[in-house]
C-alpha atoms as a PDB file:
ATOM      1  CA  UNK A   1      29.415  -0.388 -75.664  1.00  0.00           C
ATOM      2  CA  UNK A   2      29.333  -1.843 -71.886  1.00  0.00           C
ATOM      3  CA  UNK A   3      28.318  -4.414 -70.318  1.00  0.00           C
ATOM      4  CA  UNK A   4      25.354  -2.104 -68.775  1.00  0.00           C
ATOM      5  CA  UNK A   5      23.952  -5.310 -66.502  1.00  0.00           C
ATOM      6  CA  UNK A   6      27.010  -7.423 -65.731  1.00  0.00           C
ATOM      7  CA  UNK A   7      25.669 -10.550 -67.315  1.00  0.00           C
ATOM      8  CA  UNK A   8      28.129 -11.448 -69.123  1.00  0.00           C
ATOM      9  CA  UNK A   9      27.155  -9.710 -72.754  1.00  0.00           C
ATOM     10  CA  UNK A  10      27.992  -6.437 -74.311  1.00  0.00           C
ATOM     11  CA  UNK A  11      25.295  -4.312 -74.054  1.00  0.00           C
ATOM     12  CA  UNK A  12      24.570  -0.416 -76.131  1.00  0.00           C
ATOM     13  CA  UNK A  13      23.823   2.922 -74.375  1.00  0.00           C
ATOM     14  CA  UNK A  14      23.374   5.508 -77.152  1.00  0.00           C
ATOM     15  CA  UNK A  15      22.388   9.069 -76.980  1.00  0.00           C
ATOM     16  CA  UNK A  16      20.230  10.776 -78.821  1.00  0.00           C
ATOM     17  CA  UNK A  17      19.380  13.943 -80.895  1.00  0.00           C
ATOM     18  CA  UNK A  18      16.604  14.987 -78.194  1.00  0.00           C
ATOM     19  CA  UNK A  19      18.488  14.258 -75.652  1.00  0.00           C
ATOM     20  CA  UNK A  20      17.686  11.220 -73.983  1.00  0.00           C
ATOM     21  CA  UNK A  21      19.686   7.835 -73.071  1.00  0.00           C
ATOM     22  CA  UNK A  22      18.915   4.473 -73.544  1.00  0.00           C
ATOM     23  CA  UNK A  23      19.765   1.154 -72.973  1.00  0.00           C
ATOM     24  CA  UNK A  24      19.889  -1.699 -75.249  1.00  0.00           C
ATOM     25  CA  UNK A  25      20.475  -4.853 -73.691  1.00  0.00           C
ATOM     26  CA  UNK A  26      22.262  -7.744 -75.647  1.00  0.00           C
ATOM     27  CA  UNK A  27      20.473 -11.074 -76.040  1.00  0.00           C
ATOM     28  CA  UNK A  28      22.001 -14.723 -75.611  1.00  0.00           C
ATOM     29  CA  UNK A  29      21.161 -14.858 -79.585  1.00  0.00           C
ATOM     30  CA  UNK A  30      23.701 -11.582 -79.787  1.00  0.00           C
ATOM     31  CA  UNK A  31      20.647  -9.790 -80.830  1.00  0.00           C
ATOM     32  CA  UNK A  32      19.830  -6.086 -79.075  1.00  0.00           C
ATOM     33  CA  UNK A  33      16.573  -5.211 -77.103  1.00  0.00           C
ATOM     34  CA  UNK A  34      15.528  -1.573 -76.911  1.00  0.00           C
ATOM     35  CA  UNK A  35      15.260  -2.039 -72.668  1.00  0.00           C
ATOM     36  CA  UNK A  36      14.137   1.576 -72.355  1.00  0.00           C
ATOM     37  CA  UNK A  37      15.586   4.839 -71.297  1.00  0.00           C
ATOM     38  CA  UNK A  38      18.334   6.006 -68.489  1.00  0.00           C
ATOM     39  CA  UNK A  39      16.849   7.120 -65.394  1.00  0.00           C
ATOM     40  CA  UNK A  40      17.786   9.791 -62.839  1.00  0.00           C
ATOM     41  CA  UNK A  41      15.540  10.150 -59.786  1.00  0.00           C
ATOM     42  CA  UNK A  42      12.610   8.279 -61.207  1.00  0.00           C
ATOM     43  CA  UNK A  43      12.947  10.007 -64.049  1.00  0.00           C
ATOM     44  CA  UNK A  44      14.144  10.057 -67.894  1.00  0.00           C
ATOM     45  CA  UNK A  45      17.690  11.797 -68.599  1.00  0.00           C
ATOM     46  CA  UNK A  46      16.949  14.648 -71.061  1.00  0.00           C
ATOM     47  CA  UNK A  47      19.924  16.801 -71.974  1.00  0.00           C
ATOM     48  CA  UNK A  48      19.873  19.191 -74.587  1.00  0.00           C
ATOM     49  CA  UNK A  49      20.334  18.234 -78.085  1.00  0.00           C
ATOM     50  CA  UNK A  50      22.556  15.890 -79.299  1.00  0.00           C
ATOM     51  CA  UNK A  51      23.484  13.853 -76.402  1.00  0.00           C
ATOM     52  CA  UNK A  52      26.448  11.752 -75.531  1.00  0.00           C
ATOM     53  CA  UNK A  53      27.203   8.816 -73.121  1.00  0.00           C
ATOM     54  CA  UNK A  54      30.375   8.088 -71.816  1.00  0.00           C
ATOM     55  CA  UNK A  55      29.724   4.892 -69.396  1.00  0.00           C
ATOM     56  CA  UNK A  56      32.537   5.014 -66.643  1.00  0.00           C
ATOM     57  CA  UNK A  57      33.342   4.356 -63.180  1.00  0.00           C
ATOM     58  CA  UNK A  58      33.987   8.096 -62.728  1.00  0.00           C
ATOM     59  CA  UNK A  59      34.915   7.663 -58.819  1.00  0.00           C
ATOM     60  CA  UNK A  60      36.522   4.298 -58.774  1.00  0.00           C
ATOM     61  CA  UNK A  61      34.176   2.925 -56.528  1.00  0.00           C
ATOM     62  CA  UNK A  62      33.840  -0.369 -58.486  1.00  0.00           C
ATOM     63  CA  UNK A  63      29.848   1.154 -59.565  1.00  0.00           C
ATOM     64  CA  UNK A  64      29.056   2.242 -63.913  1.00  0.00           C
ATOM     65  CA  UNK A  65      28.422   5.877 -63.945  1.00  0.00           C
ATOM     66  CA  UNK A  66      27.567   7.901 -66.756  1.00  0.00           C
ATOM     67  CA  UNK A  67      29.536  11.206 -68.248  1.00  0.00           C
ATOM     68  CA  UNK A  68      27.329  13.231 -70.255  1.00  0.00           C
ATOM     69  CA  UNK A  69      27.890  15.687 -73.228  1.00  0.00           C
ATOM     70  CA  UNK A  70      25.321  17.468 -74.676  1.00  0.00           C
ATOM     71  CA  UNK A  71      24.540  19.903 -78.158  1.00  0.00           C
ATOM     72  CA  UNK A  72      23.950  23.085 -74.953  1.00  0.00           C
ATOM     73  CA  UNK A  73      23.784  25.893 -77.465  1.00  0.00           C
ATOM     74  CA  UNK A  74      23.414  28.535 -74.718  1.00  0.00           C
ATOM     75  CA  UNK A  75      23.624  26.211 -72.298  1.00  0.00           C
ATOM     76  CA  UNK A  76      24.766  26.740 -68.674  1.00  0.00           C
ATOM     77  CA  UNK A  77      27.151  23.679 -68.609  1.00  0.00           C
ATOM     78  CA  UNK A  78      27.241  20.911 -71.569  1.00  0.00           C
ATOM     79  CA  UNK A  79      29.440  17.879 -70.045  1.00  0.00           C
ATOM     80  CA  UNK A  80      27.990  16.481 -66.475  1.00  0.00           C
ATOM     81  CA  UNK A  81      28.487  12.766 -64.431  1.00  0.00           C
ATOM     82  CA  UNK A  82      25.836  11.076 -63.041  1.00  0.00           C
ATOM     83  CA  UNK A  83      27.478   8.934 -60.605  1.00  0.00           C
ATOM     84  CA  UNK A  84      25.503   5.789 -59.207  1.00  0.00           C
ATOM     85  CA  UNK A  85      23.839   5.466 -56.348  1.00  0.00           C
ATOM     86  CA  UNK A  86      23.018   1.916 -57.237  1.00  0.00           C
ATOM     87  CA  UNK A  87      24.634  -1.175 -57.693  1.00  0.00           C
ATOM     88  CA  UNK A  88      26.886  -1.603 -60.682  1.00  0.00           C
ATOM     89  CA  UNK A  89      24.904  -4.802 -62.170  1.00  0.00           C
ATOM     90  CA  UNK A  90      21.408  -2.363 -61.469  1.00  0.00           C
ATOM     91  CA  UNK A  91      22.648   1.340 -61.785  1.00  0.00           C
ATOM     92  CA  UNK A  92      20.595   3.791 -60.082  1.00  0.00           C
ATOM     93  CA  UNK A  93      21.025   8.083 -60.540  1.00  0.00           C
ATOM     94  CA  UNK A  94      20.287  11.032 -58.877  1.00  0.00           C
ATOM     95  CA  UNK A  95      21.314  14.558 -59.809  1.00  0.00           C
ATOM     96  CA  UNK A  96      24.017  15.263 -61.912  1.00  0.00           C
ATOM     97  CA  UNK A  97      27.503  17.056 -61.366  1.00  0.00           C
ATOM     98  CA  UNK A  98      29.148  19.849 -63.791  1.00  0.00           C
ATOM     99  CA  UNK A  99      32.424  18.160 -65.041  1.00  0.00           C
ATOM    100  CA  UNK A 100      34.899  21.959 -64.406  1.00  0.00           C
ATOM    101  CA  UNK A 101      37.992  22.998 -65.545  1.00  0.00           C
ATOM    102  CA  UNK A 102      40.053  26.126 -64.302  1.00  0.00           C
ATOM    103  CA  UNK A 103      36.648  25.795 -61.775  1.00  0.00           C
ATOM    104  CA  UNK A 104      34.412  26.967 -64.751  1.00  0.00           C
ATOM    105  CA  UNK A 105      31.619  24.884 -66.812  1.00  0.00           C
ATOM    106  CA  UNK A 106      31.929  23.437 -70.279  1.00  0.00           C
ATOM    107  CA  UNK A 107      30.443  25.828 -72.480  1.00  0.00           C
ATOM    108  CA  UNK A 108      31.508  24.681 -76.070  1.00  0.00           C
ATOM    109  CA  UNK A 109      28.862  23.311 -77.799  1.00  0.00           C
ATOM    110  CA  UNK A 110      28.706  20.175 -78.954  1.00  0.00           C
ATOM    111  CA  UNK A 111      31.114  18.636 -76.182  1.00  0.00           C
ATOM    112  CA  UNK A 112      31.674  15.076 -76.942  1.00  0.00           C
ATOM    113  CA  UNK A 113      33.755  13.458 -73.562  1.00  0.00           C
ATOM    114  CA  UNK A 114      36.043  10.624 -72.732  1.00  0.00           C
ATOM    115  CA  UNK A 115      37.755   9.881 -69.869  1.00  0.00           C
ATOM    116  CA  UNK A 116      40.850   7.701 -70.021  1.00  0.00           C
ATOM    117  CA  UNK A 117      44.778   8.009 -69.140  1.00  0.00           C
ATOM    118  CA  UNK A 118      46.173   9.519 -72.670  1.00  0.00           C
ATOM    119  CA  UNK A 119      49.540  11.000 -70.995  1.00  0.00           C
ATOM    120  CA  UNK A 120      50.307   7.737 -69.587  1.00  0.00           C
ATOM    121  CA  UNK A 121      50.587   9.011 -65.945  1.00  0.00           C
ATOM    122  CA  UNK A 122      48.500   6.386 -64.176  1.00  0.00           C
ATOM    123  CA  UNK A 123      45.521   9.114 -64.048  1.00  0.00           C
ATOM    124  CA  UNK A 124      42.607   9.295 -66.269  1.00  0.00           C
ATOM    125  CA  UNK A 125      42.318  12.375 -68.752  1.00  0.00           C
ATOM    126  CA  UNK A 126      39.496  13.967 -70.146  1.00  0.00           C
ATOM    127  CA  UNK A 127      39.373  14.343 -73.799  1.00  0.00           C
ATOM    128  CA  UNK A 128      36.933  16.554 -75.288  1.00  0.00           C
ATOM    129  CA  UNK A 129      35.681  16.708 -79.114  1.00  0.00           C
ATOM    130  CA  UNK A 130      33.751  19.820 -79.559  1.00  0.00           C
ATOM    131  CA  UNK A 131      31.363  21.594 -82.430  1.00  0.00           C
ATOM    132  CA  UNK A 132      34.599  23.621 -84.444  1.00  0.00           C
ATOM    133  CA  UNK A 133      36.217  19.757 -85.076  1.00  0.00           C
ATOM    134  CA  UNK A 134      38.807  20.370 -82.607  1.00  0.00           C
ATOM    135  CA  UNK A 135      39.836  17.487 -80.409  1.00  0.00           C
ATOM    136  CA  UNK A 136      41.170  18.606 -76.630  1.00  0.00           C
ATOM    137  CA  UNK A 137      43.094  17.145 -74.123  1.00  0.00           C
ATOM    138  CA  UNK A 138      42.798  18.034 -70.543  1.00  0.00           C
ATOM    139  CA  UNK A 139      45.272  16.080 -68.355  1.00  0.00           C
ATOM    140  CA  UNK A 140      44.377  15.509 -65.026  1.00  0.00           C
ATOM    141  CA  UNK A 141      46.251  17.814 -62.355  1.00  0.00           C
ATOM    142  CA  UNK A 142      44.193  15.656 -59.204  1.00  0.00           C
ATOM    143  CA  UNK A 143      43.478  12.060 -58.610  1.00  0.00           C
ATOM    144  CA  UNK A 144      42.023   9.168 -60.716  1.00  0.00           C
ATOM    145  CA  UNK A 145      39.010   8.994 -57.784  1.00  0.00           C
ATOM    146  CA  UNK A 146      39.017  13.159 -57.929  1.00  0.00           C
ATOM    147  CA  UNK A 147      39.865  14.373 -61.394  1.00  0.00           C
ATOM    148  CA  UNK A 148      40.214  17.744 -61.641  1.00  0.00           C
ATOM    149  CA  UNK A 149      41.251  19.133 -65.163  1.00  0.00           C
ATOM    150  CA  UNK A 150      42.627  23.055 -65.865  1.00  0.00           C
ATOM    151  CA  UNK A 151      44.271  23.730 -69.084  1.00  0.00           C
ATOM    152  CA  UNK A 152      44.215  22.003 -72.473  1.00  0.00           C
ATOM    153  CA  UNK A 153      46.045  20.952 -75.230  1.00  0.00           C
ATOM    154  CA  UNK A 154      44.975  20.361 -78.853  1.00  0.00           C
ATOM    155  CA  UNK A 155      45.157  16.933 -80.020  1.00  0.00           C
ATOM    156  CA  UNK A 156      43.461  18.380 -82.847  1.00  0.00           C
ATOM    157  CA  UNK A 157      43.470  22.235 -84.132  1.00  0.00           C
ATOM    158  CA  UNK A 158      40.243  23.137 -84.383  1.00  0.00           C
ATOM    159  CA  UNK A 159      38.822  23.857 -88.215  1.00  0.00           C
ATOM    160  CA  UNK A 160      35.638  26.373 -88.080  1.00  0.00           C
ATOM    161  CA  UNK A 161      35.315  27.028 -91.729  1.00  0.00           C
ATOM    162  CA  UNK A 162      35.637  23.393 -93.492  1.00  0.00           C
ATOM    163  CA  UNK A 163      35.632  20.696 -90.427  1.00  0.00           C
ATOM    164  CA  UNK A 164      37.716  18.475 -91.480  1.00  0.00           C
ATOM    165  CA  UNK A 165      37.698  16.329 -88.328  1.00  0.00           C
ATOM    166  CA  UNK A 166      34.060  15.887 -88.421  1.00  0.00           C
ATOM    167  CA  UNK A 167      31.393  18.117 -86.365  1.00  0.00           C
ATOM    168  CA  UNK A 168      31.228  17.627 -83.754  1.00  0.00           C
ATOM    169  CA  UNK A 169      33.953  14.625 -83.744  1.00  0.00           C
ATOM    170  CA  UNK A 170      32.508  11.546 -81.640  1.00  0.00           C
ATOM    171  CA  UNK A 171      36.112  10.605 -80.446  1.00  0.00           C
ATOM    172  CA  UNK A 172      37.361   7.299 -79.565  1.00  0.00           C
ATOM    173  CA  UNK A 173      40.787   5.324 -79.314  1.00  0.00           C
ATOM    174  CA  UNK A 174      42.538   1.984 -80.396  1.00  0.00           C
ATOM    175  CA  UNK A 175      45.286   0.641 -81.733  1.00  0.00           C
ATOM    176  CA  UNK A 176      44.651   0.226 -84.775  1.00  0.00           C
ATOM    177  CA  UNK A 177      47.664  -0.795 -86.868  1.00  0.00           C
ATOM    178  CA  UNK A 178      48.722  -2.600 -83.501  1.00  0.00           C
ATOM    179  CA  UNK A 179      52.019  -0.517 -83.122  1.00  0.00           C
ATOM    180  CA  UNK A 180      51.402  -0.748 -79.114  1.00  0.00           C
ATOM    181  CA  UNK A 181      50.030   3.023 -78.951  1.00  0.00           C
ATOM    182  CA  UNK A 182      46.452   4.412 -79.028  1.00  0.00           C
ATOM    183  CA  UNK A 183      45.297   5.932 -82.205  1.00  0.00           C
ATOM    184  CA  UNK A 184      42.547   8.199 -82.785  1.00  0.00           C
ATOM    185  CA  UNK A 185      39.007   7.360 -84.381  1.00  0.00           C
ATOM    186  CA  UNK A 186      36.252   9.870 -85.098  1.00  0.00           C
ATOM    187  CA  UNK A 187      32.863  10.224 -86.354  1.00  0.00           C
ATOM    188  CA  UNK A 188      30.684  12.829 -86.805  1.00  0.00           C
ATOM    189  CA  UNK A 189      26.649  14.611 -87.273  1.00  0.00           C
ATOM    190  CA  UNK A 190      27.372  13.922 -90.927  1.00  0.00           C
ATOM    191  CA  UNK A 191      28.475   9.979 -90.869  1.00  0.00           C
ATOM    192  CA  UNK A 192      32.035  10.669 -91.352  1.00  0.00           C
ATOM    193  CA  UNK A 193      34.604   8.731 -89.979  1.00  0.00           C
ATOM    194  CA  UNK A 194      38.373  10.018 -89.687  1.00  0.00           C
ATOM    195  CA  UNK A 195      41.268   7.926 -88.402  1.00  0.00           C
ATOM    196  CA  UNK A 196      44.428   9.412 -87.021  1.00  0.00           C
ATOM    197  CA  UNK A 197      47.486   7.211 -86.409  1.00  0.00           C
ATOM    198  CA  UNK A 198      49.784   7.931 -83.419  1.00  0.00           C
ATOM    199  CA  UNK A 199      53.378   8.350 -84.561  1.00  0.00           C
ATOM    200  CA  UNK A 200      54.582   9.597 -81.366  1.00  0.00           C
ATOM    201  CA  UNK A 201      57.761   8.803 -81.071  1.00  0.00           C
ATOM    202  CA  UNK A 202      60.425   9.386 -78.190  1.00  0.00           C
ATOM    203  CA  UNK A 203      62.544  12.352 -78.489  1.00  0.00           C
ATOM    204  CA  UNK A 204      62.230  16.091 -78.833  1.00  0.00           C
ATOM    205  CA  UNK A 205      59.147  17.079 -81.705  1.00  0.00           C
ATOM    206  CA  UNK A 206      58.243  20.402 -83.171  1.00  0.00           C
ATOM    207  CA  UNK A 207      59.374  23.645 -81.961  1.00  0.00           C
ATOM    208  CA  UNK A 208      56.955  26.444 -82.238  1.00  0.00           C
ATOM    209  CA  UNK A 209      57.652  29.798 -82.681  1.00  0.00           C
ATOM    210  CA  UNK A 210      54.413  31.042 -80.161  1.00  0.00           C
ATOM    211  CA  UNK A 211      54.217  34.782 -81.422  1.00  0.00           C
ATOM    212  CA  UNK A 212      55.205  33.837 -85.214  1.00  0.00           C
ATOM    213  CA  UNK A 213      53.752  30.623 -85.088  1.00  0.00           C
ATOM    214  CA  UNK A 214      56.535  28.985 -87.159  1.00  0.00           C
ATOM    215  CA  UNK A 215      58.571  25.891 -86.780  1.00  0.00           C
ATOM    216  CA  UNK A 216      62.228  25.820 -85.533  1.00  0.00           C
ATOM    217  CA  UNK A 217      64.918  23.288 -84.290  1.00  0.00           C
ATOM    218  CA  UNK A 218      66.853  23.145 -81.288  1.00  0.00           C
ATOM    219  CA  UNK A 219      67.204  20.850 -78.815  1.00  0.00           C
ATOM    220  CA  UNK A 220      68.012  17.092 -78.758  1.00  0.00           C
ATOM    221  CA  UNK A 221      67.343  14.152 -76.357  1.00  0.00           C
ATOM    222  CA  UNK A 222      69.657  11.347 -76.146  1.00  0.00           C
ATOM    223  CA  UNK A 223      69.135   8.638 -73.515  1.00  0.00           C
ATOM    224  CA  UNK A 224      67.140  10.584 -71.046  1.00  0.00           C
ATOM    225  CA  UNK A 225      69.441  13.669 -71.486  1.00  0.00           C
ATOM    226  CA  UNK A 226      68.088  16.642 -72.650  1.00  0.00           C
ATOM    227  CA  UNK A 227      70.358  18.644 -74.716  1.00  0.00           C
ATOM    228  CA  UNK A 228      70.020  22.375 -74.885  1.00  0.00           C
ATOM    229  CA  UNK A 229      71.430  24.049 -77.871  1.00  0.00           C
ATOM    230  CA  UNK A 230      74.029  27.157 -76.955  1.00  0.00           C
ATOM    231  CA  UNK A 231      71.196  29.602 -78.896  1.00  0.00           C
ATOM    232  CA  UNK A 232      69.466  28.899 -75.737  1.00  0.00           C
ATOM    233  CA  UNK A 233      72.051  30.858 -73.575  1.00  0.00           C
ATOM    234  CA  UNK A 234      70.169  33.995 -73.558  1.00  0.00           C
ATOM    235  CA  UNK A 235      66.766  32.120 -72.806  1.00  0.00           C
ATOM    236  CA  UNK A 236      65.313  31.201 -69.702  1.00  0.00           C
ATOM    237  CA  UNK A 237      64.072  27.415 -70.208  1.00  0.00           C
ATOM    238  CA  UNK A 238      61.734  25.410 -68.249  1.00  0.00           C
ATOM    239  CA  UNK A 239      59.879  21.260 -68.786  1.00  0.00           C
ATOM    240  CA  UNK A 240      56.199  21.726 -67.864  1.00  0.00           C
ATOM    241  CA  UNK A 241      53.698  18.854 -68.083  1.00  0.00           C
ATOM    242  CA  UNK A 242      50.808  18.958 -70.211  1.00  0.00           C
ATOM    243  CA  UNK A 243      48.567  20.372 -67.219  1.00  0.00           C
ATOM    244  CA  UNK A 244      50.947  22.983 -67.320  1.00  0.00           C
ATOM    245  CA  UNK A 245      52.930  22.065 -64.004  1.00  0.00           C
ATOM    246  CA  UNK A 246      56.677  23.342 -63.743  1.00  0.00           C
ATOM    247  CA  UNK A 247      58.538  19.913 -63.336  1.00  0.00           C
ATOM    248  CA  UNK A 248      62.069  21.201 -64.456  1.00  0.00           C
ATOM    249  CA  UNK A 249      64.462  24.519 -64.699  1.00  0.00           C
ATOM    250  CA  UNK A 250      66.717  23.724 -67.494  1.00  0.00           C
ATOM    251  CA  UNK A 251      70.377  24.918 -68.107  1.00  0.00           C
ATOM    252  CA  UNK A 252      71.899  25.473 -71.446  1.00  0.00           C
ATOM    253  CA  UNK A 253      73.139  21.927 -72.347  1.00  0.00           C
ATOM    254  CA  UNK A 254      72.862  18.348 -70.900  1.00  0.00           C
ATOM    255  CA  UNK A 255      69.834  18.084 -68.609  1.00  0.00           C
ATOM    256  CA  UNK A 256      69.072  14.713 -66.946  1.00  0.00           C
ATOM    257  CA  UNK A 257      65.201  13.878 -67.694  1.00  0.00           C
ATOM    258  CA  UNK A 258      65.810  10.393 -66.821  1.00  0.00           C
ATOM    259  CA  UNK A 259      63.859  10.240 -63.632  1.00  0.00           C
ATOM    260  CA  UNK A 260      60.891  11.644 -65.307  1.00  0.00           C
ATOM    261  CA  UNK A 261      57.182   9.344 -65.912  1.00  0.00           C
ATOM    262  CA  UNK A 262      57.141   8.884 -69.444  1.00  0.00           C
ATOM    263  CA  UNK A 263      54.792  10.867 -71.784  1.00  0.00           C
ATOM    264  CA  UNK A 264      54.502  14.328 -73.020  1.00  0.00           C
ATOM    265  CA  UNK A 265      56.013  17.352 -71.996  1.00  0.00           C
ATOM    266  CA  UNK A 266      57.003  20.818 -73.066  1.00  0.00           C
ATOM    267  CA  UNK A 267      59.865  22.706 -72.883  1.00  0.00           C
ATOM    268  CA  UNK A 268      58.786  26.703 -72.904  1.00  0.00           C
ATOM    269  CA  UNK A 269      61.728  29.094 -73.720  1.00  0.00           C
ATOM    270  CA  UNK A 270      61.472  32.510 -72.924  1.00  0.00           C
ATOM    271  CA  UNK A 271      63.558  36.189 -73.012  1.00  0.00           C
ATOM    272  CA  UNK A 272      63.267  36.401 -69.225  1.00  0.00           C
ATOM    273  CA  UNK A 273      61.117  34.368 -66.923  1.00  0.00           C
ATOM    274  CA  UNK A 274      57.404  32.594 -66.959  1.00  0.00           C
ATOM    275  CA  UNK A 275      54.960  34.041 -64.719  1.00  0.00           C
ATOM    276  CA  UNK A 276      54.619  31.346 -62.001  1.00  0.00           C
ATOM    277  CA  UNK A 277      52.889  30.453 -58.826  1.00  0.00           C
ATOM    278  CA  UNK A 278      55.568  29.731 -56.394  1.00  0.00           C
ATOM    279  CA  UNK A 279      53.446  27.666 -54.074  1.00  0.00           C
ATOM    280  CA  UNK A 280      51.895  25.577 -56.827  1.00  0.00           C
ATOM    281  CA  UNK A 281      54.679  25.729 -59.459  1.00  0.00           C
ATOM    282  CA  UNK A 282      52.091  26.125 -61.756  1.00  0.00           C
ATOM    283  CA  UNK A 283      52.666  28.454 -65.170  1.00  0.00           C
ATOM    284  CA  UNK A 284      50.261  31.383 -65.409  1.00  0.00           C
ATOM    285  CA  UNK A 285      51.599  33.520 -68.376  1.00  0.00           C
ATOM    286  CA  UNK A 286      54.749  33.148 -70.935  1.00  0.00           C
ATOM    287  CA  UNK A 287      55.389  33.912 -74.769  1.00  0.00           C
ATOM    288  CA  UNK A 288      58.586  33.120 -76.256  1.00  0.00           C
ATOM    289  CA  UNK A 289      59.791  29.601 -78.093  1.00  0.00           C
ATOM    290  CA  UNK A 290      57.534  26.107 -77.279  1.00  0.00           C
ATOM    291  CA  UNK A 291      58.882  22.610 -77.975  1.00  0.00           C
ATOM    292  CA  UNK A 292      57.043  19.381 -77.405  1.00  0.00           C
ATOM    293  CA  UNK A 293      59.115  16.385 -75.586  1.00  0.00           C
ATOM    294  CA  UNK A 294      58.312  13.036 -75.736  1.00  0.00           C
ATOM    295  CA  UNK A 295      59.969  11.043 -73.249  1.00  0.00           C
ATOM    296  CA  UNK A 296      59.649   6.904 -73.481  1.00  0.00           C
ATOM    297  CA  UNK A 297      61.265   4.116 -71.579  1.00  0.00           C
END
């Protein structure tokens, strides 16, 4: 739902299971009008199956674009932006872009996108539902004009043998019990819908246990301190963000986190150190003990 003309009414762009875009325009009766497909270069947008439109000002230059997801079963790339060479009352497209991360294409199939600030950094994310139900997050390591997205997070685990987040989920956010943070609506191929509430809270979550994959406790945070516990001794700890970037080296007990932008982090313990890019600061390989922080103001 947009306002696709800028007069004044919410208007519908849907995709489609050939592929195609279109635009219904809202009436002054609140009644839709099938005003006919989504154009690029004089001609009709056909993805592959199962398309979906994301309408966004992808570039921040005050102009609609459109993100696009498609079905791509073999596809070369399944998530492109169209970005308007019009006006942004009478939008206007040329070729499409490949949305990248890590500098590769979106092959899942089924990609469903969204673009919108989830880690509450002042950029906008890309969040990605995708044919095995599994719901991604790819925080934004670049600008809100330039995204640029590398590794991801799962919102949601992904559930090949009995879906139970829909397939593919068709994801969008609100707040729906009006607790003041964005909760998590999907829908899916089958006309399922599936709500998720957000009870992200501040302070230190699960640990996990990365080459047992079970849960254990540990740390604390108190007031912006970050409290590591004296099991940690023998560990070498660091905070990364959720794009992976080394913000912190920790020390066994108190550890100021005060200064930090609110949102999610995680702590990665490990018996020696994290591969790391020194010029970048960015992670490239660890193992060892993984605890989600949530820090709040």
């Amino acid at each position: 739902m947009c306002d696709w003309n800028n007069d004044g009414l919410l208007d519908l762009v849907t995709g489609e299971r050939n592929g195609y875009y279109t635009f219904f325009r809202r009436k002054p009766d609140s009644t839709l009008t099938n005003a006919g497909r989504i154009q690029a270069n004089g001609t009709d947008i056909t993805t592959d199956n199962n398309s979906w439109p994301t309408v966004v000002d992808w570039n921040l230059d005050g102009r609609k674009d459109l993100l696009a997801g498609q079905e791509g079963i073999g596809a070369p790339c399944n998530v492109y932006v169209y970005l308007n060479e019009g006006t942004d009352s009478v939008p206007a497209f040329g070729d499409s872009t490949p949305v990248l991360h890590n500098g590769s294409r979106f092959t899942d199939y089924r990609c469903v996108p969204l673009l919108l600030d989830l880690d509450g950094d002042g950029k906008r994310d890309l969040v990605l539902g995708e044919w095995y139900s599994s719901v991604r997050l790819y925080s934004n390591v670049g600008t809100d004009t330039n995204p640029v997205f590398n590794t991801y997070v799962n919102l949601v685990e992904p559930d090949p043998v009995n879906y139970s987040n829909g397939n593919p989920p068709r994801v969008n956010f609100t707040d729906w019990d009006g607790d003041g943070d964005l909760d998590m609506i999907t829908c899916d191929y089958y006309g399922s819908v599936f709500l998720r509430e957000n009870i992200t809270a501040a302070g230190v979550k699960e640990t996990m246990n990365e080459g047992r994959r079970t849960m254990d406790a540990g740390m604390t945070l108190v007031r912006g301190v970050l409290n590591l516990p004296a099991s940690a001794f023998t560990l070498h700890s660091s905070l990364f963000s959720l794009s992976g970037q080394k913000v912190l080296d920790l020390s066994p007990g108190p550890n100021d986190v005060g200064a930090l932008s609110p949102g999610v982090y995680f702590c990665r313990q490990t018996a020696g150190f994290a591969s790391c890019d020194r010029a970048s600061g960015v992670m490239r390989d660890a193992s060892g003990v993984l605890t989600k922080v949530i820090l709040a103001r």
